[in-house]
N, C-alpha and C. Protein backbone atom coordinates (compact mmCIF):
# COMPACT_ATOMS: atom_id res chain seq x y z
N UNK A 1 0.84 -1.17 0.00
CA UNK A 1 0.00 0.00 0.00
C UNK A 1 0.88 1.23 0.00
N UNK A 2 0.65 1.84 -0.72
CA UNK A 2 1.27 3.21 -1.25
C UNK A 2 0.79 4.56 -0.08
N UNK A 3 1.63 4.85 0.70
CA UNK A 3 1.54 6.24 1.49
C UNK A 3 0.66 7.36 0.88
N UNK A 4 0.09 8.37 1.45
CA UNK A 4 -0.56 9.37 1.11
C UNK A 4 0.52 10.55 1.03
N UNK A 5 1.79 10.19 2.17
CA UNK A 5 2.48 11.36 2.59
C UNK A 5 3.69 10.98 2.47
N UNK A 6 4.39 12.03 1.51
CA UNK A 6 5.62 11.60 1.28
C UNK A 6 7.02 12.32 2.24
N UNK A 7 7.67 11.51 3.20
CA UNK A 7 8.28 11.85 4.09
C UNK A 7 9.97 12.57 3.14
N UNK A 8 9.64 14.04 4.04
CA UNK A 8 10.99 14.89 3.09
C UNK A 8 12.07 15.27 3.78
N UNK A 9 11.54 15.03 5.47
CA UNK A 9 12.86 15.27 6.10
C UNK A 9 12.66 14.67 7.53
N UNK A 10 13.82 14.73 8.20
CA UNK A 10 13.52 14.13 9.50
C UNK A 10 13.46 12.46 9.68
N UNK A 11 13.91 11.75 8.58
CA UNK A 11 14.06 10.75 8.24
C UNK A 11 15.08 9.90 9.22
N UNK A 12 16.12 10.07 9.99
CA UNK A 12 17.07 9.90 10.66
C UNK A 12 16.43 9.53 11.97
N UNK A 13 15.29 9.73 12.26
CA UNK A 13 14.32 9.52 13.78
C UNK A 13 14.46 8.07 14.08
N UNK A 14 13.75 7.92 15.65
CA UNK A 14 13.95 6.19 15.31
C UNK A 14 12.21 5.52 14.94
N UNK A 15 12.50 4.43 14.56
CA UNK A 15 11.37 3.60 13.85
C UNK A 15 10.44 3.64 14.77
N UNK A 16 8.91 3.65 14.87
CA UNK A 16 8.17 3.12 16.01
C UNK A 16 7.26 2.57 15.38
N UNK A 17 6.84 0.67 15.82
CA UNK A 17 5.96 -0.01 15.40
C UNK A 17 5.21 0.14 15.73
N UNK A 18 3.51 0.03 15.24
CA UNK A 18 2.41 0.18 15.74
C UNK A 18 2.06 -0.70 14.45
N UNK A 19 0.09 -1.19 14.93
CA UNK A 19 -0.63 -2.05 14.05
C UNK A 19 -1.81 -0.69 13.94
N UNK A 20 -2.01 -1.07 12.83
CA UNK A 20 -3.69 -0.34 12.14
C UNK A 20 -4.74 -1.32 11.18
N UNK A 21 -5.66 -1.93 12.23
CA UNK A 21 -6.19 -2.85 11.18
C UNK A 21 -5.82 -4.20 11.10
N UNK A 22 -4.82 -4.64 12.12
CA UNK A 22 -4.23 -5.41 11.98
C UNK A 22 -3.06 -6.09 11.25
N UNK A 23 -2.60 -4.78 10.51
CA UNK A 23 -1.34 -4.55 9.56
C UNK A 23 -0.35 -4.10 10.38
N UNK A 24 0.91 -4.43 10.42
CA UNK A 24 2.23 -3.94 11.04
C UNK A 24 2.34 -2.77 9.84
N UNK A 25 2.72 -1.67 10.91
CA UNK A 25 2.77 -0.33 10.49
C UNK A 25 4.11 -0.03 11.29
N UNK A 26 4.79 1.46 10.48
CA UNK A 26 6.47 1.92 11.04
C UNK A 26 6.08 3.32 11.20
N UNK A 27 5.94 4.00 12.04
CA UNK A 27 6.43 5.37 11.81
C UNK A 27 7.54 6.09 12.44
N UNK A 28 7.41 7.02 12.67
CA UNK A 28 9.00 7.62 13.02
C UNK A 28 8.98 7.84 14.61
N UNK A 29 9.44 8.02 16.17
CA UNK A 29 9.62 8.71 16.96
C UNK A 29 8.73 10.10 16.62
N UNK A 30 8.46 10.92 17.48
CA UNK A 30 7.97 12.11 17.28
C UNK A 30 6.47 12.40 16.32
N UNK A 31 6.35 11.44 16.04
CA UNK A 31 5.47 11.58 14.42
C UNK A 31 4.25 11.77 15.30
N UNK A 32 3.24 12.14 14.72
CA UNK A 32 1.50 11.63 15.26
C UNK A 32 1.01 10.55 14.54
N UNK A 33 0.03 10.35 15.18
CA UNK A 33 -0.73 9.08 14.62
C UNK A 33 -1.52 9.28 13.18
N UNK A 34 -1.73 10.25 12.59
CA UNK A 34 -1.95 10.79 11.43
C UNK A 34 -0.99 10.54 10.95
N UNK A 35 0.22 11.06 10.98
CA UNK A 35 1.54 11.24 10.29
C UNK A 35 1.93 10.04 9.86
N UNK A 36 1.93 9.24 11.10
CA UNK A 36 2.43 7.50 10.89
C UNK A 36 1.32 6.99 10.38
N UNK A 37 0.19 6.86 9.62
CA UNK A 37 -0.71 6.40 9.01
C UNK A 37 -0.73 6.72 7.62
N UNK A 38 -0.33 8.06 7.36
CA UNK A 38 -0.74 8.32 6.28
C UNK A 38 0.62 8.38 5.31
N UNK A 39 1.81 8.14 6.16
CA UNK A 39 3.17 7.56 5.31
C UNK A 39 3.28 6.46 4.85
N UNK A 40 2.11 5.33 5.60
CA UNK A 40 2.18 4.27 5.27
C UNK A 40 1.06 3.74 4.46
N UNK A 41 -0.47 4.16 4.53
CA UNK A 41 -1.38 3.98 3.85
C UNK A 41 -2.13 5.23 2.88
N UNK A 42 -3.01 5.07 2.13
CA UNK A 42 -3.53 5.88 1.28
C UNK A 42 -4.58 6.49 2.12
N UNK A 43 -5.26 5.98 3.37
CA UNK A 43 -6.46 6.69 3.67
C UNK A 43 -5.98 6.69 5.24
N UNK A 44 -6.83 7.87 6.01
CA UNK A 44 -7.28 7.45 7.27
C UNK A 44 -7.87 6.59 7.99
N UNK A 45 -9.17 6.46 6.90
CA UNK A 45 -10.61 6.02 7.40
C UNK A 45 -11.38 5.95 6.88
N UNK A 46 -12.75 4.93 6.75
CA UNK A 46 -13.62 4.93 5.80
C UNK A 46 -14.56 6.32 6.38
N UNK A 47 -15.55 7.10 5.78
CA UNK A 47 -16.27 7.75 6.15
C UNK A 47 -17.77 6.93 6.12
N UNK A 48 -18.32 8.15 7.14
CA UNK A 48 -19.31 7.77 7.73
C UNK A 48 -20.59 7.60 6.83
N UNK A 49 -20.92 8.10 5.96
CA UNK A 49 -21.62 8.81 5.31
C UNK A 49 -21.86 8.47 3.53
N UNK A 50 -20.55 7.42 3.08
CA UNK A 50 -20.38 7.71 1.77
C UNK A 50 -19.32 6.36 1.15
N UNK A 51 -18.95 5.82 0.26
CA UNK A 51 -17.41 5.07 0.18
C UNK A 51 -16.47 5.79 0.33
N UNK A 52 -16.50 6.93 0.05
CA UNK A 52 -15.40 7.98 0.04
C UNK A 52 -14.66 7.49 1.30
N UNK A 53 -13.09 7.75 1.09
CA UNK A 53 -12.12 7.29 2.32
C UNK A 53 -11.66 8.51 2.62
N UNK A 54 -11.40 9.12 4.09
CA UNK A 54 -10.81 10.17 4.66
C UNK A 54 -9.61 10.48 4.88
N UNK A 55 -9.01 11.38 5.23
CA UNK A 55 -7.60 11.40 5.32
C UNK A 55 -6.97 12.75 6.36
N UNK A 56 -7.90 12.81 7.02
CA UNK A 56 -8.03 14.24 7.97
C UNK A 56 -7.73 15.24 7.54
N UNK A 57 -8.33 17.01 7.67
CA UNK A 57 -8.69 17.74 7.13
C UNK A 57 -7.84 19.13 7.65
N UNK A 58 -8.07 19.29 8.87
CA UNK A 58 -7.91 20.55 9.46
C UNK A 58 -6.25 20.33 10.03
N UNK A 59 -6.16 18.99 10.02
CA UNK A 59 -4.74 18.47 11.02
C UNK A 59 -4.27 19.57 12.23
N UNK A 60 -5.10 20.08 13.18
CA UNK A 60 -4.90 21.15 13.99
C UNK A 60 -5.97 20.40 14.83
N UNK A 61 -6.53 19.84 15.23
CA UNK A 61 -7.64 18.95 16.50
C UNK A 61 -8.73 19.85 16.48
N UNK A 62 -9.25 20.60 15.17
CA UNK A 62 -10.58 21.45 15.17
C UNK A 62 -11.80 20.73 14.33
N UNK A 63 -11.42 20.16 13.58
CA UNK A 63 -12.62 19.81 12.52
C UNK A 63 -13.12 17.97 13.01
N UNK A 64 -12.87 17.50 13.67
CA UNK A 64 -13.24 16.10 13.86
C UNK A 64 -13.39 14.69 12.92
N UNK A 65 -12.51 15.36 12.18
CA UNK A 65 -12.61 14.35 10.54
C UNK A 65 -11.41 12.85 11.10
N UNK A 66 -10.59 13.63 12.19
CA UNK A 66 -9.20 12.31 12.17
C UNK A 66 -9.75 11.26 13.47
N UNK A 67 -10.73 11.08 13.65
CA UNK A 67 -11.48 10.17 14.89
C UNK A 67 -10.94 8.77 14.51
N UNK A 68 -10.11 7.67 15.17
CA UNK A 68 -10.11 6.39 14.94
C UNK A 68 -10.32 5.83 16.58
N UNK A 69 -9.67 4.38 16.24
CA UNK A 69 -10.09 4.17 17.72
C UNK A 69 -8.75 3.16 17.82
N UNK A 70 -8.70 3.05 19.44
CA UNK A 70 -7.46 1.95 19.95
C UNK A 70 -8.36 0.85 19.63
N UNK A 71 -7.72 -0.38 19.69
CA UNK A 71 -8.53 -1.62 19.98
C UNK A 71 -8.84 -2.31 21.34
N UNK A 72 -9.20 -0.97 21.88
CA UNK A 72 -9.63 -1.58 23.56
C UNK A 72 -10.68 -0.69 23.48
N UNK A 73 -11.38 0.02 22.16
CA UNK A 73 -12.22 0.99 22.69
C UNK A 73 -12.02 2.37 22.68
N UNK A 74 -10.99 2.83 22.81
CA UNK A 74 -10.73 4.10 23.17
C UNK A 74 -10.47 5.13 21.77
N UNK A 75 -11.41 5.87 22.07
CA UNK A 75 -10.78 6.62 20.74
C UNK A 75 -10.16 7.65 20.70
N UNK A 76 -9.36 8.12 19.92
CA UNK A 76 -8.29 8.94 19.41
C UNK A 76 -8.93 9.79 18.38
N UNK A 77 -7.73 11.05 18.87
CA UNK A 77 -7.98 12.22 17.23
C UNK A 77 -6.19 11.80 17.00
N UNK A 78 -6.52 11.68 15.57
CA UNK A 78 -5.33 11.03 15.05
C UNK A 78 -4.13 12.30 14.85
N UNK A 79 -4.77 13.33 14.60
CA UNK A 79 -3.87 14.12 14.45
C UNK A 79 -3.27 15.11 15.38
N UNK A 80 -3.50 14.93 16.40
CA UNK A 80 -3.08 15.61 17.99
C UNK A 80 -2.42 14.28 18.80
N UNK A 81 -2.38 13.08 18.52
CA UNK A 81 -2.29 11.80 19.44
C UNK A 81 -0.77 11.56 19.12
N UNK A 82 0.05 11.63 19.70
CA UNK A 82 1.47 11.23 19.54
C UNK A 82 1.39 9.60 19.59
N UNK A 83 2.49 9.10 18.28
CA UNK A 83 2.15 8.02 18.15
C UNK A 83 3.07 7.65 19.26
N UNK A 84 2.88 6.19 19.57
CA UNK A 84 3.74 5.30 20.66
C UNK A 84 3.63 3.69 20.27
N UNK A 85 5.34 3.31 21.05
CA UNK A 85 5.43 1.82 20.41
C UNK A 85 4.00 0.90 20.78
N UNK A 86 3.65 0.28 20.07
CA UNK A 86 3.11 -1.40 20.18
C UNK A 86 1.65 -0.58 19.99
N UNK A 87 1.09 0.92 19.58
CA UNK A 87 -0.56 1.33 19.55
C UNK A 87 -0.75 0.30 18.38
N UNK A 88 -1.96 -0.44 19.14
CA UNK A 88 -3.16 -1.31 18.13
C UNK A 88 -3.88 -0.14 17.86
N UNK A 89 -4.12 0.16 16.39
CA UNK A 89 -4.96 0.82 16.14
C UNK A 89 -6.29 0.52 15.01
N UNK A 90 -7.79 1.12 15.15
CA UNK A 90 -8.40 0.70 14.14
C UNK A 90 -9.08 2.19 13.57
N UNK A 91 -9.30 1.51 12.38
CA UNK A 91 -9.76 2.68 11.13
C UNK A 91 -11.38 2.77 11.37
N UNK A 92 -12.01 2.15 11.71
CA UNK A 92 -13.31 1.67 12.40
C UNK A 92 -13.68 1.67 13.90
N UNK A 93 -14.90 1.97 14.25
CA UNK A 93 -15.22 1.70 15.67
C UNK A 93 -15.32 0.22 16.10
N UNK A 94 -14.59 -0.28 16.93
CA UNK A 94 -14.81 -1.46 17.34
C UNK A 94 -16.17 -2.13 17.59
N UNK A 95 -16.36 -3.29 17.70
CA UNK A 95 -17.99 -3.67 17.57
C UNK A 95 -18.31 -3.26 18.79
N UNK A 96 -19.70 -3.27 19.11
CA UNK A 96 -20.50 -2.69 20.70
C UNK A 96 -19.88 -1.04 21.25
N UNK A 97 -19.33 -0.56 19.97
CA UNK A 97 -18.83 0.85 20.56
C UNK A 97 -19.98 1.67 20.41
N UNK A 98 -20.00 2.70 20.82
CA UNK A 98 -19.61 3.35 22.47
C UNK A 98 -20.47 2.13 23.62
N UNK A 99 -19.28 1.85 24.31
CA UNK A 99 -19.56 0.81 25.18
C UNK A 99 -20.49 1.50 26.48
């Protein structure tokens, strides 16, 4: 799967693994969870509303477009959430959500 975001500097960081979907995902130290998603895949998220796939909008934590969720439930704005090693993450609300 082909990135949305093509990384131009800052490349030298260290690696941090995380899953999305159940895919092993890499992003950098420092990165957000937007950042590390969208270097590695084409979308954010399916939308709510449409097939159309998302890819967050405002990237500043104002418009509510970057919503995913941990896989314990918890959800995240992807683009304010500093990524960290071993985040399970999903592109979808987990089943029985909001618990």
């Amino acid at each position: 799967m082909t990135g949305q975001l093509v990384r131009l500097a800052e490349t030298d960081r260290a690696p941090v693994a995380f899953r999305l979907d159940g895919r092993d995902m890499t992003g950098l130290q420092g990165d957000t969870v937007l950042t590390a998603i969208l270097t590695g895949a084409d979308s954010l998220r399916p939308a709510e509303f449409g097939p159309e796939r998302r890819a967050g909008f405002c990237l500043m934590g104002a418009c509510q477009d970057c919503w995913i969720w941990a896989e314990d439930g918890v959800r995240l704005r992807a683009c304010s959430t500093p990524l960290a090693p071993g985040m399970r993450l999903l592109s979808e609300a987990p089943d029985g959500w909001p618990a």
